[in-house]
PDB file of N, CA and C in Angstrom:
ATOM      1  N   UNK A   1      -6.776 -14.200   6.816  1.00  0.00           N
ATOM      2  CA  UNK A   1      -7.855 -13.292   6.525  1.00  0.00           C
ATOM      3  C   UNK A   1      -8.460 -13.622   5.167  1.00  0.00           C
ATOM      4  N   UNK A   2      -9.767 -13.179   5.469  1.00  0.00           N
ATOM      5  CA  UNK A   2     -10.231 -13.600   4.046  1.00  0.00           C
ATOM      6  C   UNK A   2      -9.876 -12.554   2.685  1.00  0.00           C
ATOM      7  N   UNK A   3     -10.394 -12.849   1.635  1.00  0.00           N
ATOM      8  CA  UNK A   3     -10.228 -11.484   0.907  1.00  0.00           C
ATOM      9  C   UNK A   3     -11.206  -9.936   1.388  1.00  0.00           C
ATOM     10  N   UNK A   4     -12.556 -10.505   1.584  1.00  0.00           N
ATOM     11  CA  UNK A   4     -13.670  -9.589   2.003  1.00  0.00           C
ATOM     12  C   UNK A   4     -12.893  -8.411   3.149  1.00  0.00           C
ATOM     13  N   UNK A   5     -12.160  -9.393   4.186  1.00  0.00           N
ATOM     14  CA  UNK A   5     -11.996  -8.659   5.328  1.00  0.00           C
ATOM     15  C   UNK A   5     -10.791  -7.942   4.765  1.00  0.00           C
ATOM     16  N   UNK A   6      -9.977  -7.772   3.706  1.00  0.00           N
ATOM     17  CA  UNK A   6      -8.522  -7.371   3.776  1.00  0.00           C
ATOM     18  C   UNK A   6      -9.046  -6.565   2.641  1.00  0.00           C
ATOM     19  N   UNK A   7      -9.727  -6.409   1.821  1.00  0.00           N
ATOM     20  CA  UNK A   7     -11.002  -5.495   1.459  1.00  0.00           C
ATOM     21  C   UNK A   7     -11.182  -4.309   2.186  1.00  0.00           C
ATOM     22  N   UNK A   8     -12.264  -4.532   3.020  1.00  0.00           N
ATOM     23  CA  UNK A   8     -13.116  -4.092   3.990  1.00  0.00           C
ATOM     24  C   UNK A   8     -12.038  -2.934   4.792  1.00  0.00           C
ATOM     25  N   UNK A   9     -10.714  -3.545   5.350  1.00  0.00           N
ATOM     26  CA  UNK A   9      -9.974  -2.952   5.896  1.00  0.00           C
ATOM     27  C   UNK A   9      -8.990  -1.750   4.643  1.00  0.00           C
ATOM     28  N   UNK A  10      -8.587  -2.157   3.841  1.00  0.00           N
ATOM     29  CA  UNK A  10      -8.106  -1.347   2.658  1.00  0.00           C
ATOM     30  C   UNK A  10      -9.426  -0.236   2.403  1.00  0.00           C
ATOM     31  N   UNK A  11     -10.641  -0.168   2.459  1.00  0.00           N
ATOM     32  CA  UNK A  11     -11.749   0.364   2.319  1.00  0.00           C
ATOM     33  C   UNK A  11     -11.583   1.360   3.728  1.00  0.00           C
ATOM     34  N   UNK A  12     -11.750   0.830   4.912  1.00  0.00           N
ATOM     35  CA  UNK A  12     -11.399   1.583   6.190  1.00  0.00           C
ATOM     36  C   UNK A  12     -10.031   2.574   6.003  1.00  0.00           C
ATOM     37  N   UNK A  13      -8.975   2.237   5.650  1.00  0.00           N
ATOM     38  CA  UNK A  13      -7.879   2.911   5.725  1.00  0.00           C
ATOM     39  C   UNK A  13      -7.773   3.902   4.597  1.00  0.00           C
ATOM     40  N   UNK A  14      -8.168   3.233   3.313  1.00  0.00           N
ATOM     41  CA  UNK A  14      -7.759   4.706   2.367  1.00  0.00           C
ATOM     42  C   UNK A  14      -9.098   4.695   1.713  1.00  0.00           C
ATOM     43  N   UNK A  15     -10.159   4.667   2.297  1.00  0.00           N
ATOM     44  CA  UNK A  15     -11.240   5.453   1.750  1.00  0.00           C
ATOM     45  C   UNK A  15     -12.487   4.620   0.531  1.00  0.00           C
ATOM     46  N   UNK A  16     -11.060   3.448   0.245  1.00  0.00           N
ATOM     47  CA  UNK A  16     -11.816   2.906  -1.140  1.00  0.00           C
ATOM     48  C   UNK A  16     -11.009   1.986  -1.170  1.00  0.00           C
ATOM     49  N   UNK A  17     -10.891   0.871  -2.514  1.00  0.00           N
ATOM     50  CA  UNK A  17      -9.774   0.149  -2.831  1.00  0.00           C
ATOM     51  C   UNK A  17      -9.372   0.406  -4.042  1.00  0.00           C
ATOM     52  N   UNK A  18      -7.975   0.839  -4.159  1.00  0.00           N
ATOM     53  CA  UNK A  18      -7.633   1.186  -5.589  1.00  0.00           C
ATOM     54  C   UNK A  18      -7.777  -0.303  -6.577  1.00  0.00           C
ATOM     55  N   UNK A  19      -7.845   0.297  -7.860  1.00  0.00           N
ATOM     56  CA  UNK A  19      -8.124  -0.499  -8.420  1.00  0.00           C
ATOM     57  C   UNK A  19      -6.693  -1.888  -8.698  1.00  0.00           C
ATOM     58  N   UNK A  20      -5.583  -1.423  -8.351  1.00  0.00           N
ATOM     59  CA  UNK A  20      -4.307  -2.380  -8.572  1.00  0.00           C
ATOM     60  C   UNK A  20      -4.258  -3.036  -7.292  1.00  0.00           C
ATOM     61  N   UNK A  21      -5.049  -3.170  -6.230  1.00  0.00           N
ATOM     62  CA  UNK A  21      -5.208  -3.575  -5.115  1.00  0.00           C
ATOM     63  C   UNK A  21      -6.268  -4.907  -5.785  1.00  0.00           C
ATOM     64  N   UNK A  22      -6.881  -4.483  -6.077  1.00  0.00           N
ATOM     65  CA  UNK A  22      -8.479  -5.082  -5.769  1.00  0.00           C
ATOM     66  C   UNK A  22      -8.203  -5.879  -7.011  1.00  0.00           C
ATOM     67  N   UNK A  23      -7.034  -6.048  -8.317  1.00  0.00           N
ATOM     68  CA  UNK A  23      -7.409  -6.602  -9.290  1.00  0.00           C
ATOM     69  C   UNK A  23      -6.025  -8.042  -8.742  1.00  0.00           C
ATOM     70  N   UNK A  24      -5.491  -7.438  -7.881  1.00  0.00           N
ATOM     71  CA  UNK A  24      -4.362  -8.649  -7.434  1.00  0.00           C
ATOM     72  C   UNK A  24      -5.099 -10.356  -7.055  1.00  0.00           C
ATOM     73  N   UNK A  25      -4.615 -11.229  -7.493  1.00  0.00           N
ATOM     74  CA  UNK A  25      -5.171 -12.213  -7.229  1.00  0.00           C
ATOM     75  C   UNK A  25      -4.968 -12.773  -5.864  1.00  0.00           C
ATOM     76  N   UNK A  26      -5.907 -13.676  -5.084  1.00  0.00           N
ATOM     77  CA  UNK A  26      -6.028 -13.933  -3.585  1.00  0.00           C
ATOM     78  C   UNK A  26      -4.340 -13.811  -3.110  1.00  0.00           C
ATOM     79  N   UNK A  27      -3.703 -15.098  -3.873  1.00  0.00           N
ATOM     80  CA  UNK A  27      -2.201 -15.398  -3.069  1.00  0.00           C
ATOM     81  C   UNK A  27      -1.309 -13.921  -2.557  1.00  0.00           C
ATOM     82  N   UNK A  28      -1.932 -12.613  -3.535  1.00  0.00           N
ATOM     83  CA  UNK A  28      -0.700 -12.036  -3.606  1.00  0.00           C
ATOM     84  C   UNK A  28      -1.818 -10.634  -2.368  1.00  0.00           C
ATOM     85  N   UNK A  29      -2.571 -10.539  -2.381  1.00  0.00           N
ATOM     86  CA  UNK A  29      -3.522  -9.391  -2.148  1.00  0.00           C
ATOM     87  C   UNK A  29      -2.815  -9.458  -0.473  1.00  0.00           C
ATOM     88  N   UNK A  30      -3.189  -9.964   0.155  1.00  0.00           N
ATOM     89  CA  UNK A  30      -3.254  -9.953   1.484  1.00  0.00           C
ATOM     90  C   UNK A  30      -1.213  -9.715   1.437  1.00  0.00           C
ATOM     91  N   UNK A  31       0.022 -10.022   0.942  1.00  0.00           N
ATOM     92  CA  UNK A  31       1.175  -9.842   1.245  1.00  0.00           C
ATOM     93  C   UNK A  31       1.328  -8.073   1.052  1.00  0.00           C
ATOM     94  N   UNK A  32       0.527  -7.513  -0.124  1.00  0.00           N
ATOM     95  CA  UNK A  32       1.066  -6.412  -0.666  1.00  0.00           C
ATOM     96  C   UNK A  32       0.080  -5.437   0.194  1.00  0.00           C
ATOM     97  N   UNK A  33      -0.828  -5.755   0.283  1.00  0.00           N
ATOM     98  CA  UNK A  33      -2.186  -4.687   1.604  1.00  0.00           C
ATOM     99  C   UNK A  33      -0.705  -4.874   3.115  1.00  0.00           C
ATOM    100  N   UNK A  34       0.134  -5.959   3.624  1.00  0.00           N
ATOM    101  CA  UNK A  34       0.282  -5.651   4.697  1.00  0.00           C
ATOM    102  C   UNK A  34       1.999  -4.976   4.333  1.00  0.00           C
ATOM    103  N   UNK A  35       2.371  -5.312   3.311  1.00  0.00           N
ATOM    104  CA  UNK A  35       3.123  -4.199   2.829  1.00  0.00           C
ATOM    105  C   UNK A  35       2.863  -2.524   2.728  1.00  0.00           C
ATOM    106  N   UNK A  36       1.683  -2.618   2.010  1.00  0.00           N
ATOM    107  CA  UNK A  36       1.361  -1.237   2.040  1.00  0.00           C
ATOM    108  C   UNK A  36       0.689  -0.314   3.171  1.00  0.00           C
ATOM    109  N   UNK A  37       0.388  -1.266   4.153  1.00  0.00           N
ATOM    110  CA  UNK A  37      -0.356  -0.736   5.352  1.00  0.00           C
ATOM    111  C   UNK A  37       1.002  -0.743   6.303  1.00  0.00           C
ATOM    112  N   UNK A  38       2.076  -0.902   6.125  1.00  0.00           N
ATOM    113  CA  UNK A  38       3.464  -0.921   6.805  1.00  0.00           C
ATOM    114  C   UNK A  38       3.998   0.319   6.436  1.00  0.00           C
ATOM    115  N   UNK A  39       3.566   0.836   5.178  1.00  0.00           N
ATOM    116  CA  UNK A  39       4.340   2.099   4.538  1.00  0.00           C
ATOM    117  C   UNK A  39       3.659   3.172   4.661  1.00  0.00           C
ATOM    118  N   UNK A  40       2.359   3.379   5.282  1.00  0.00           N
ATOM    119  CA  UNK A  40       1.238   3.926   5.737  1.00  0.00           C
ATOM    120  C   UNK A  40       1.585   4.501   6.622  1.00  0.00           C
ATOM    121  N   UNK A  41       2.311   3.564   7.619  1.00  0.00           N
ATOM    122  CA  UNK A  41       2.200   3.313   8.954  1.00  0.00           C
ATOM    123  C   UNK A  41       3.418   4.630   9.685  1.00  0.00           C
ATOM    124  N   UNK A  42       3.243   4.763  10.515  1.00  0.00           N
ATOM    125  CA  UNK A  42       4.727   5.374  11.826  1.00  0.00           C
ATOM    126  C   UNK A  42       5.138   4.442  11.946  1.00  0.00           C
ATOM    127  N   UNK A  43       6.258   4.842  12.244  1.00  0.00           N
ATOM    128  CA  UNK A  43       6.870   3.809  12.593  1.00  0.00           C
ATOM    129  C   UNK A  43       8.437   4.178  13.006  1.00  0.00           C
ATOM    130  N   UNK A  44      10.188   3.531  13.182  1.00  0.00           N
ATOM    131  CA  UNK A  44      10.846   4.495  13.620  1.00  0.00           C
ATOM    132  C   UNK A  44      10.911   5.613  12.708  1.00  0.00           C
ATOM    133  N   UNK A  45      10.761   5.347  11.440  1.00  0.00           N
ATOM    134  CA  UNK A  45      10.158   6.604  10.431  1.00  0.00           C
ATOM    135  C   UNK A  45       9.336   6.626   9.604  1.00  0.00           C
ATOM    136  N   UNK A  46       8.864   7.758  10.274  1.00  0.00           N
ATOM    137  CA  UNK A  46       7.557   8.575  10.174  1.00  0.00           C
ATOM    138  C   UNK A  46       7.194   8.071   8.617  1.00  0.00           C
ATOM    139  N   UNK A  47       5.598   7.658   8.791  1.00  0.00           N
ATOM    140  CA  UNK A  47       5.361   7.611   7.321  1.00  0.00           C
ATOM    141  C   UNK A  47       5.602   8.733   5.876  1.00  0.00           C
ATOM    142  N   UNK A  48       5.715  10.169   6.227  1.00  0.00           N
ATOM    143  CA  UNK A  48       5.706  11.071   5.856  1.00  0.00           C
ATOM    144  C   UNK A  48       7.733  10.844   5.273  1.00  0.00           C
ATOM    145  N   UNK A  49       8.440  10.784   5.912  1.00  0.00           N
ATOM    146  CA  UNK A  49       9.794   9.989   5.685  1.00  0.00           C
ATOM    147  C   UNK A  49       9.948   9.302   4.593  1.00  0.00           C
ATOM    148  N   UNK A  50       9.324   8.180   4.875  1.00  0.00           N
ATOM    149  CA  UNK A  50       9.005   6.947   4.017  1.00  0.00           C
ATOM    150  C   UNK A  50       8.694   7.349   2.679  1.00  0.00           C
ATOM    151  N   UNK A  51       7.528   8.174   2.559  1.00  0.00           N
ATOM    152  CA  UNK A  51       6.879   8.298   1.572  1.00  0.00           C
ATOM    153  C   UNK A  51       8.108   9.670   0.702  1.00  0.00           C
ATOM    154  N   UNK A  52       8.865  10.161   1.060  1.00  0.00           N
ATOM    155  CA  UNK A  52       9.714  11.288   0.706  1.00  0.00           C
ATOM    156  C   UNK A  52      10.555   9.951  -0.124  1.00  0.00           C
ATOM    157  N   UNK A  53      11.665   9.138   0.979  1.00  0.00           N
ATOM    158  CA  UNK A  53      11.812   8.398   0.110  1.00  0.00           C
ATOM    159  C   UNK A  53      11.128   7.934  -1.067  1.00  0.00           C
ATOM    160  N   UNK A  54      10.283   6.941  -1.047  1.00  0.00           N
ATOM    161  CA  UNK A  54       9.937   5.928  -2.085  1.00  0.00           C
ATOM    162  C   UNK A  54       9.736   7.105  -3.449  1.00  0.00           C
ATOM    163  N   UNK A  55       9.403   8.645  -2.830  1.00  0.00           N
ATOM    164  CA  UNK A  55       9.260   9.479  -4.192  1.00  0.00           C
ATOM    165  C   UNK A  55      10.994   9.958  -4.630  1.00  0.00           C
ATOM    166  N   UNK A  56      11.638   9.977  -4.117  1.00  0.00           N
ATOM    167  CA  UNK A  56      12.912   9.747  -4.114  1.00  0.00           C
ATOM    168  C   UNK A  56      13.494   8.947  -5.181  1.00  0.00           C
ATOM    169  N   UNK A  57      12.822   7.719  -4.752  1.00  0.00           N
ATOM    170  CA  UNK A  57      13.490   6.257  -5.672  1.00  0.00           C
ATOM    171  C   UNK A  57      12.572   6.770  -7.125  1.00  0.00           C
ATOM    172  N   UNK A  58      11.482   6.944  -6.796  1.00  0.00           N
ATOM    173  CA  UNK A  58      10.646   6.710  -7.988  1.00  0.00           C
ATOM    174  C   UNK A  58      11.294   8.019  -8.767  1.00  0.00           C
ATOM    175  N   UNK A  59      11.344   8.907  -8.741  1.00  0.00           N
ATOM    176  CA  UNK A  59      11.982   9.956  -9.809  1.00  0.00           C
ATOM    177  C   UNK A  59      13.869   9.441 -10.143  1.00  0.00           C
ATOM    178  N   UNK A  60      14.192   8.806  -9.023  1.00  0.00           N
ATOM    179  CA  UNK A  60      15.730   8.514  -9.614  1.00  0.00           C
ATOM    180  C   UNK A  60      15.199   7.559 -10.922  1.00  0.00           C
ATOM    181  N   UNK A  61      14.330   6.071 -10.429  1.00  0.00           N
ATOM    182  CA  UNK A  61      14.138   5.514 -11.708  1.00  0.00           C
ATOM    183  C   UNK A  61      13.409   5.570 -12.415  1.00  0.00           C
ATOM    184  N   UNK A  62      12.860   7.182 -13.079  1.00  0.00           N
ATOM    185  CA  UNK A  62      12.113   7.592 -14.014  1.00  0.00           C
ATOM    186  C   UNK A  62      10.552   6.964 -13.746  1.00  0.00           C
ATOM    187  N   UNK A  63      10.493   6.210 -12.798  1.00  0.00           N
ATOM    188  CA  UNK A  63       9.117   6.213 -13.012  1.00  0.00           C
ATOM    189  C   UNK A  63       7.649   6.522 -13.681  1.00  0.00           C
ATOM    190  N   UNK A  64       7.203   5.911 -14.492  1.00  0.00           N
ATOM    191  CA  UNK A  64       5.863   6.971 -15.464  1.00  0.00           C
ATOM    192  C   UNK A  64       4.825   7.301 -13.774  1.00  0.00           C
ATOM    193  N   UNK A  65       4.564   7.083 -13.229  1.00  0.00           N
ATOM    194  CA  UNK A  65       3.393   7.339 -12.000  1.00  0.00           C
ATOM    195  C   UNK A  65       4.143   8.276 -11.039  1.00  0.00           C
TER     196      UNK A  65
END
């Protein structure tokens, strides 16, 4: 995919492209969009799951965000 289209689709799915998306350089953009469109996603658990976790991890390791 090109960048435009993996863009375009990040634009379709959440509205816009955040800016730590859009500043990633080509090699890495398209691995971390199908990462993050995986964590988006249903799947055997529920994105809503997922996302409990990863806020989970992120307050165990103090996270600033």
């Amino acid at each position: 995919m090109t960048r435009q289209e993996i863009l375009a689709q990040i634009s379709q799915t959440l509205g816009g492209v955040p800016g730590w998306l859009d500043g990633l350089p080509d090699s890495q953009l398209e691995h971390q969009w199908r990462l993050t469109a995986w964590f988006l996603s249903d799947s055997k658990l529920p994105a809503r799951d997922k996302a409990l976790v990863a806020f989970g991890a992120a307050a165990a390791g103090r996270c600033q965000y």
